[in-house]
N, C-alpha and C. Protein backbone atom coordinates (compact mmCIF):
# COMPACT_ATOMS: atom_id res chain seq x y z
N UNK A 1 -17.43 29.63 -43.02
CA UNK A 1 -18.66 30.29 -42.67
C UNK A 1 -19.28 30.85 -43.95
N UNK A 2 -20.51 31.25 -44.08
CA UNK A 2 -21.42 31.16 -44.97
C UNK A 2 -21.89 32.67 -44.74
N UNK A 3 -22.18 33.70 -45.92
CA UNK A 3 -22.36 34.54 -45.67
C UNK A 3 -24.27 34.52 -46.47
N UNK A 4 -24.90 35.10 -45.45
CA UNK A 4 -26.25 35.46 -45.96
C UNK A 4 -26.52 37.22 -46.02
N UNK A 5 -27.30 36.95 -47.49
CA UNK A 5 -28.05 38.40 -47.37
C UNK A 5 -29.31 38.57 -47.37
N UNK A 6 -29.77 39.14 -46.60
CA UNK A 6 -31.33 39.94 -46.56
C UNK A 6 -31.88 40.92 -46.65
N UNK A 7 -33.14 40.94 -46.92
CA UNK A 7 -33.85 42.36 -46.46
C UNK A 7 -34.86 42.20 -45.91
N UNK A 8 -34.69 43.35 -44.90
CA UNK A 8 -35.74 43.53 -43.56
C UNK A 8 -36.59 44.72 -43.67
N UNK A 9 -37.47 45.06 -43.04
CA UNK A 9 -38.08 46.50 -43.46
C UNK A 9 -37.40 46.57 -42.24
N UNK A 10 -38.32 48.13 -42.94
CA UNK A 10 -36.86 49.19 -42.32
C UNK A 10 -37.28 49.16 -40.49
N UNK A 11 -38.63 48.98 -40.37
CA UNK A 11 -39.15 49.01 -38.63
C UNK A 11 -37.85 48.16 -37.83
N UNK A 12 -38.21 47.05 -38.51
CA UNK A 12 -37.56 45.80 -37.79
C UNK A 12 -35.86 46.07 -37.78
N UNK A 13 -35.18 46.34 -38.96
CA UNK A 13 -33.85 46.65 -38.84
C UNK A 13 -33.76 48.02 -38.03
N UNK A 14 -34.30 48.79 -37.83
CA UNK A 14 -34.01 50.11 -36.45
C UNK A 14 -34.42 49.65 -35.14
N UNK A 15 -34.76 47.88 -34.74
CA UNK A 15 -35.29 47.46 -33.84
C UNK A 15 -33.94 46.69 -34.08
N UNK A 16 -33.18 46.24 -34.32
CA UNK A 16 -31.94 45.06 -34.56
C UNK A 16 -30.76 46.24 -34.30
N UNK A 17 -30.73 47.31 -34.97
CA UNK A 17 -29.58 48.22 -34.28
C UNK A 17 -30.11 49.27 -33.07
N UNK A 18 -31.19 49.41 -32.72
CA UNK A 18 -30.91 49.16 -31.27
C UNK A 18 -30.55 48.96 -30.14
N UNK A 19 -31.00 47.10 -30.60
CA UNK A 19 -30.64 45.65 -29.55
C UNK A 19 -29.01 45.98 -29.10
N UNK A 20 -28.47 46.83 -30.63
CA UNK A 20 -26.60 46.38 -30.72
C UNK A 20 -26.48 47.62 -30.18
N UNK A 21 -27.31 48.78 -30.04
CA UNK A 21 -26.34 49.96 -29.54
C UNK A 21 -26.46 50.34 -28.30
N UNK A 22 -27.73 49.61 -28.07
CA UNK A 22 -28.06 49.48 -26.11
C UNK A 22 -27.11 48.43 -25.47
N UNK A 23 -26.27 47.41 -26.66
CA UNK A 23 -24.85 46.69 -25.66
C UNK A 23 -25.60 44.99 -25.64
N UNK A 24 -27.13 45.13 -26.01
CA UNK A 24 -27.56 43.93 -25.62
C UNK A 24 -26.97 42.79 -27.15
N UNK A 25 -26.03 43.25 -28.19
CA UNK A 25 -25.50 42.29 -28.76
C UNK A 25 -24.50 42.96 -29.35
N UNK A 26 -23.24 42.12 -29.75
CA UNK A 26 -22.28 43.05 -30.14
C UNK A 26 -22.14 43.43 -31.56
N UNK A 27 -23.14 42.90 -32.55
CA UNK A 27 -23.49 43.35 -34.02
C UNK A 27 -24.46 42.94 -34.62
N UNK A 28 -24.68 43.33 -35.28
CA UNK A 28 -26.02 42.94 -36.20
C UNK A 28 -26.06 41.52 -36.66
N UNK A 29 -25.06 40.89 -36.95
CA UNK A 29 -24.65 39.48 -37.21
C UNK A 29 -25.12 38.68 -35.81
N UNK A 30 -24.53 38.95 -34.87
CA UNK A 30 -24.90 38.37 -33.67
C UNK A 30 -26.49 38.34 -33.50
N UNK A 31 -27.22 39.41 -33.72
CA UNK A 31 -28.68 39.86 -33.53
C UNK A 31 -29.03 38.29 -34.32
N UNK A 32 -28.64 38.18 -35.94
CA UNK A 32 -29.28 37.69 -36.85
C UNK A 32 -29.00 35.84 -36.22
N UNK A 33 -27.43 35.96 -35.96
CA UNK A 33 -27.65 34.51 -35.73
C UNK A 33 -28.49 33.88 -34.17
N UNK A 34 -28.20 34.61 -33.30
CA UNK A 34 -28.91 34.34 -32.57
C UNK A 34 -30.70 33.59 -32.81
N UNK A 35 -30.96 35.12 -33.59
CA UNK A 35 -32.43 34.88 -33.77
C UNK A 35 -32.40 33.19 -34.53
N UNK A 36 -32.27 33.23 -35.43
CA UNK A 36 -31.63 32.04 -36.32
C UNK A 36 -31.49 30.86 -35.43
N UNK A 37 -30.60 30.72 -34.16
CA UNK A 37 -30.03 29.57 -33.53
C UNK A 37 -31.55 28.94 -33.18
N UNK A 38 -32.48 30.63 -32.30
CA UNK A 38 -33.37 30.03 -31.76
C UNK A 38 -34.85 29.57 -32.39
N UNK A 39 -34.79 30.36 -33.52
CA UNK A 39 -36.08 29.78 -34.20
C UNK A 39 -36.10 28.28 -35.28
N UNK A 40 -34.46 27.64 -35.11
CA UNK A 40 -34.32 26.78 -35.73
C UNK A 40 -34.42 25.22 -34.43
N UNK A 41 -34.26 25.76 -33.58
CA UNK A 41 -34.12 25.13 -32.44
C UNK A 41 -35.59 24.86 -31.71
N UNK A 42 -36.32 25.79 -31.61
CA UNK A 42 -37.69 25.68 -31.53
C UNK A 42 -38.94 25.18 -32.42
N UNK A 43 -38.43 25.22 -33.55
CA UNK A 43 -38.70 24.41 -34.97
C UNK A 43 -38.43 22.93 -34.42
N UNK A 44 -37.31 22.59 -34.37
CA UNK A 44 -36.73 21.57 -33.93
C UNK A 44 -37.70 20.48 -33.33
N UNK A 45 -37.72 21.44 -31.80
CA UNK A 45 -38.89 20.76 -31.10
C UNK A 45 -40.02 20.40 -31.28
N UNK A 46 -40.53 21.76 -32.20
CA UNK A 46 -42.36 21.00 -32.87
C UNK A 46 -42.42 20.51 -33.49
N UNK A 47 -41.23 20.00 -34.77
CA UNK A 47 -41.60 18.88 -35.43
C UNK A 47 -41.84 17.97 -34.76
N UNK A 48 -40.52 17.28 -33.78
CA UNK A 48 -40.60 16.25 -33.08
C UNK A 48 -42.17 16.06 -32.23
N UNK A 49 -42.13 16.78 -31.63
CA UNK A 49 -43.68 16.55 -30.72
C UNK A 49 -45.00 16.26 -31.75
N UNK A 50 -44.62 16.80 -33.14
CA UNK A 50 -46.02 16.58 -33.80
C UNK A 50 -45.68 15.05 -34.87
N UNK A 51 -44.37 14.95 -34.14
CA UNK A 51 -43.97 13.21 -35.09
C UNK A 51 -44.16 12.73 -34.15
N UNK A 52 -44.07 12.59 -32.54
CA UNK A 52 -44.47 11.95 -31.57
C UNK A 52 -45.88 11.90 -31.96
N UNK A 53 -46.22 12.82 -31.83
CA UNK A 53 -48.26 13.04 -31.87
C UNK A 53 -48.51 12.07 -32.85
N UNK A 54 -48.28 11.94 -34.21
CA UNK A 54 -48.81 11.69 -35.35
C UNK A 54 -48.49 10.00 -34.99
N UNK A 55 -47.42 9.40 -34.53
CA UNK A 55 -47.07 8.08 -34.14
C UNK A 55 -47.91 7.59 -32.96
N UNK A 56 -48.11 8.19 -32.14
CA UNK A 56 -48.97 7.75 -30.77
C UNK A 56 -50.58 7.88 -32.04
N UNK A 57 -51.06 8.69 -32.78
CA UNK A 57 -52.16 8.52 -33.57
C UNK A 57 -51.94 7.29 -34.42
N UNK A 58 -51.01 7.17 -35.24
CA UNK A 58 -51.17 5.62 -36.12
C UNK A 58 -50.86 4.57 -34.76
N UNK A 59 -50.13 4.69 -33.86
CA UNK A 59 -50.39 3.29 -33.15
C UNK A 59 -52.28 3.28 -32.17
N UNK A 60 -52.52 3.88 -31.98
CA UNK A 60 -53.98 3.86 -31.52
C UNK A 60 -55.00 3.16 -32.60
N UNK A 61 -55.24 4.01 -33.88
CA UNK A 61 -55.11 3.60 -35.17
C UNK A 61 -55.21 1.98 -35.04
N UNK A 62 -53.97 1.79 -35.28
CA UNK A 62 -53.69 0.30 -35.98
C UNK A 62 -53.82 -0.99 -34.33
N UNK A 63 -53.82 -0.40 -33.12
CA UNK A 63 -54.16 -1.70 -31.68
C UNK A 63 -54.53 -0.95 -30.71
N UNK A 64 -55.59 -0.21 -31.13
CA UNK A 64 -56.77 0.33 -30.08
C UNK A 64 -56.53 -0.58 -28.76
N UNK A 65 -56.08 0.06 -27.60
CA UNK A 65 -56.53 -0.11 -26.58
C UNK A 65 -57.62 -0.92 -26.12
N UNK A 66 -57.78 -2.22 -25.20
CA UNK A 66 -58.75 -3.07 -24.71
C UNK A 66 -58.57 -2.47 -23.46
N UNK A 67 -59.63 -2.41 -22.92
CA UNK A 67 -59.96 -2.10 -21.34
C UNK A 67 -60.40 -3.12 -20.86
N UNK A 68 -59.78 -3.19 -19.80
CA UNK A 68 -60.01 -4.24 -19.35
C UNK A 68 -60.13 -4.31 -17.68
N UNK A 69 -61.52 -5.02 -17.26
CA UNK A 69 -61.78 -4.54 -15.86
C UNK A 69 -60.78 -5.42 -15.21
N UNK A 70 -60.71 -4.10 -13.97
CA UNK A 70 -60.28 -4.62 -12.89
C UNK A 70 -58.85 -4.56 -13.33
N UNK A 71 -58.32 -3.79 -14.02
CA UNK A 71 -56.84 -3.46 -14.33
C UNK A 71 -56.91 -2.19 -14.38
């Protein structure tokens, strides 16, 4: 395991021990990876949807759609 260091202002770190002393995480580590799991994970997803996007744009792009009646 990999140890990281940061700095937070001070608002946000009295909002992270808190989270841990109201029970809703069991340390500050937990707070951090959590946050971490989920903003890497949600990242995740919008690349993909905007590499979907950008691919559905070059194939339109490059064999535009024919309409065609009566289909």
């Amino acid at each position: 395991m990999k140890t990281l260091q940061i700095d937070v202002p001070d608002q946000l770190a009295l909002e992270v021990e808190a989270a841990v002393s109201q029970g809703a995480f069991g340390d500050v580590g937990e707070v951090v990876r959590t946050a971490l799991r989920e903003f890497i994970s949600g990242r995740r997803f919008e690349l993909q949807e905007q590499q979907q996007l950008e691919d559905i744009a070059w194939a339109l792009r490059e064999k535009p759609m024919k309409l065609v009646p009566g289909v």
